[in-house]
Protein backbone atom coordinates (compact mmCIF):
# COMPACT_ATOMS: atom_id res chain seq x y z
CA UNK A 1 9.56 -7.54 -10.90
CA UNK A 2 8.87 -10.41 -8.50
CA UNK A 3 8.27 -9.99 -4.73
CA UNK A 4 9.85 -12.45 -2.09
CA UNK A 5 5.95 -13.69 -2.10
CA UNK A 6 6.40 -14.62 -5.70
CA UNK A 7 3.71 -12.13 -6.58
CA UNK A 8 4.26 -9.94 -9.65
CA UNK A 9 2.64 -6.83 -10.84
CA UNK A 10 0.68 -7.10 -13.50
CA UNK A 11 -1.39 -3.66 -14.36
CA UNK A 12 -2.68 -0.66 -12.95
CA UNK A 13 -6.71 -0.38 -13.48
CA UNK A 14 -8.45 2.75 -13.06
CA UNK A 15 -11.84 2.62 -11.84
CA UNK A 16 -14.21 4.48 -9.66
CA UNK A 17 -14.09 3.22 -5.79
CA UNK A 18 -18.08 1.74 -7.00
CA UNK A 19 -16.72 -0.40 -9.58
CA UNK A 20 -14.06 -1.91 -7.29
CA UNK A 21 -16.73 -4.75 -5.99
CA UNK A 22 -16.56 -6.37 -9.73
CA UNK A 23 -13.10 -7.33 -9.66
CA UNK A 24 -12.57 -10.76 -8.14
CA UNK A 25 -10.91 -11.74 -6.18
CA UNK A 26 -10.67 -8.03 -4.50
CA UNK A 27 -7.63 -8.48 -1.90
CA UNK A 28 -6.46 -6.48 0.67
CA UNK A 29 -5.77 -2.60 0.54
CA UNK A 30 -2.78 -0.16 0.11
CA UNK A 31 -2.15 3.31 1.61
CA UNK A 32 -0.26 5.20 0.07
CA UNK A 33 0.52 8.81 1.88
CA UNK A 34 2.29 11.53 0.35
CA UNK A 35 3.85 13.92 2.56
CA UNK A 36 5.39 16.92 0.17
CA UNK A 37 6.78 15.17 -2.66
CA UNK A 38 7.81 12.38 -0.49
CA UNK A 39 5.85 8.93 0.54
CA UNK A 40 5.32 6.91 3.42
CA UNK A 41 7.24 4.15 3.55
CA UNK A 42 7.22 1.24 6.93
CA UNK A 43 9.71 -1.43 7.33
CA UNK A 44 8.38 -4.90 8.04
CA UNK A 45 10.15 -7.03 10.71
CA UNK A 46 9.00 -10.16 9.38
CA UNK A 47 10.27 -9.73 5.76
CA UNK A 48 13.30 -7.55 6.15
CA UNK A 49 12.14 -5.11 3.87
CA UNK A 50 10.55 -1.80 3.40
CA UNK A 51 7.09 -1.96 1.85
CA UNK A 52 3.72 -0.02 1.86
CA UNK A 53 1.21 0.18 4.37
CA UNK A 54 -1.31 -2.65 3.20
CA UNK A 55 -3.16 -5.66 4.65
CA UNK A 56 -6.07 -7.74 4.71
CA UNK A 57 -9.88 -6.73 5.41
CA UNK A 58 -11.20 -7.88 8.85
CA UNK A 59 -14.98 -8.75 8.94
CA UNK A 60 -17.46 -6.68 7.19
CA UNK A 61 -14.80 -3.76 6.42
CA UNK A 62 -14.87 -1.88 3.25
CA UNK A 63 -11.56 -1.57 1.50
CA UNK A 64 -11.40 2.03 2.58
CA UNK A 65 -11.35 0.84 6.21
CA UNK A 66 -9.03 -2.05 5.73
CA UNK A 67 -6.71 0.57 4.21
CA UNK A 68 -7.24 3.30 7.39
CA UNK A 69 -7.09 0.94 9.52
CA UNK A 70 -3.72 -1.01 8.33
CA UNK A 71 -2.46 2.59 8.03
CA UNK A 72 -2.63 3.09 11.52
CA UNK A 73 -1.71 -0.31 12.92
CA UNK A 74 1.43 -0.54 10.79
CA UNK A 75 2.65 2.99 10.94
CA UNK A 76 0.35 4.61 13.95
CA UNK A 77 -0.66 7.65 11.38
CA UNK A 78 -4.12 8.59 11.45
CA UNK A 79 -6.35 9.79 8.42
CA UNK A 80 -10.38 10.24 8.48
CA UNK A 81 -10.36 9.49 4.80
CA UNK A 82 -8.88 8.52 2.18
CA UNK A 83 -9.50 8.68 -1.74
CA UNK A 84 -9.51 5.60 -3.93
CA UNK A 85 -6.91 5.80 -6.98
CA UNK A 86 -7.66 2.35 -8.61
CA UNK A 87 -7.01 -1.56 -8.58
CA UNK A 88 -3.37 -2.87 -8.66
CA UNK A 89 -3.87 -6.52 -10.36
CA UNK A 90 -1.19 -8.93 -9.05
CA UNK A 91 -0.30 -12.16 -10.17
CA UNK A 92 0.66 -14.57 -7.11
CA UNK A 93 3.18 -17.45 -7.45
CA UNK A 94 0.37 -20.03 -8.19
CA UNK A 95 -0.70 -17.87 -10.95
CA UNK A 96 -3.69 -16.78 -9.41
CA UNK A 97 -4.74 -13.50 -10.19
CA UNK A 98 -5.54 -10.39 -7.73
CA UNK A 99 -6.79 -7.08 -7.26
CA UNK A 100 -5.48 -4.75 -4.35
CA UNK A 101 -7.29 -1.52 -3.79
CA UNK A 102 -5.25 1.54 -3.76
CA UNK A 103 -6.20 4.61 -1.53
CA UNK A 104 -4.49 7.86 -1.47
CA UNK A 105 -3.87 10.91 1.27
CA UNK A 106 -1.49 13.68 2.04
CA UNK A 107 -0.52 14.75 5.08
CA UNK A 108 1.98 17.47 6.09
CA UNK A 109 3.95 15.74 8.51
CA UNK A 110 3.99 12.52 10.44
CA UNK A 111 3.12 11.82 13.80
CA UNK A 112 5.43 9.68 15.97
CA UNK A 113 5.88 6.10 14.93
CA UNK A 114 5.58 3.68 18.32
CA UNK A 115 6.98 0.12 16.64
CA UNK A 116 4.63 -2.58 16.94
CA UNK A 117 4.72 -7.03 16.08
CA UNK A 118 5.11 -6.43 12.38
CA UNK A 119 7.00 -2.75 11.81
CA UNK A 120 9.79 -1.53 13.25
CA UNK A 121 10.54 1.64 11.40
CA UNK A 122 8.84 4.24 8.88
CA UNK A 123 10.20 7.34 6.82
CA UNK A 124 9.78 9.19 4.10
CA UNK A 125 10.82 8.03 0.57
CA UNK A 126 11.71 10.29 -2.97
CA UNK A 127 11.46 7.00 -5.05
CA UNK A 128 15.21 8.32 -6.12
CA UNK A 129 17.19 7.78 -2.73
CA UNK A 130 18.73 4.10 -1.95
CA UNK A 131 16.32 2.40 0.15
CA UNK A 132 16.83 -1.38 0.42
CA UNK A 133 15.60 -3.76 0.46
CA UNK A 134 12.16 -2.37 -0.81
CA UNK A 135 9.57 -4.84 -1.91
CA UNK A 136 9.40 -4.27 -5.91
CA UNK A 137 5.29 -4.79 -6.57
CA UNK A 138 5.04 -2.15 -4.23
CA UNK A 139 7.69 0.08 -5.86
CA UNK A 140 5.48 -0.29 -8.95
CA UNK A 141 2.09 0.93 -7.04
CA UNK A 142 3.95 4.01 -6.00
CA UNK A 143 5.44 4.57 -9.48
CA UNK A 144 1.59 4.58 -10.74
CA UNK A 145 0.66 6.91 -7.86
CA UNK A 146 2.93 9.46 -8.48
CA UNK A 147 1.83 9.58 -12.01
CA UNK A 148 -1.58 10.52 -11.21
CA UNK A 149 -0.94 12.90 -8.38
């Protein structure tokens, strides 16, 4: 399961959002929203491809902020918090290893989507229904989501 980005999932790691900060290199963060038994899904413009809401942290942020604030650029959903569910470690083309913070909300419906540079669409995804292209590391984060909520 290899990305257009060449990157590959490797594991899911479990950890308290404290123990996050010994993991290097710690890349940018996921949001993952459940709404029902369904998830949030966004499609990106530049790839051609549906994918999570994720990105790089700006600054000083923490990962929680990178991960609200991608959230809301990407999609234009809005969340106070979110809860940390553990490290996705990802292996990039070069072989270079990462680890991508994954945070966790529900919500009980979605506010309206305004499209923006990067997505042009979002919707709601079973994991079951066709839904292509959809970017397979990501498919694997929300496989080990589901498991744990």
């Amino acid at each position: 399961m290899i990305n257009q980005a060449g990157h590959q999932f490797l594991d899911w790691i479990p950890k308290k959002e404290s123990e996050i900060m010994n993991f290097e290199p710690l890349a940018g963060s996921f949001a993952v929203i459940k709404v029902g038994e369904e998830f949030l899904i966004c499609f990106n413009k530049w790839r051609q491809q549906w994918e999570l809401p994720a990105g790089k942290r700006e600054g000083t942020e923490t990962p929680a902020e990178c991960a609200i604030r991608e959230l809301y650029e990407e999609t234009t959903q809005k969340v106070a918090s979110l809860e940390f569910l553990g490290l996705a470690k990802i292996q990039k083309r070069n072989g270079d290893v990462k680890y991508n913070p994954v945070f966790y909300g529900e919500q009980k419906s979605l506010t309206s989507f305004e499209e923006n540079e990067e997505m042009s669409a979002i919707q709601l995804w079973d994991l079951a229904a066709p839904v292509q292209p959809f970017d397979p590391v990501d498919r694997r984060i929300l496989e080990e989501v589901r498991k744990r909520r």
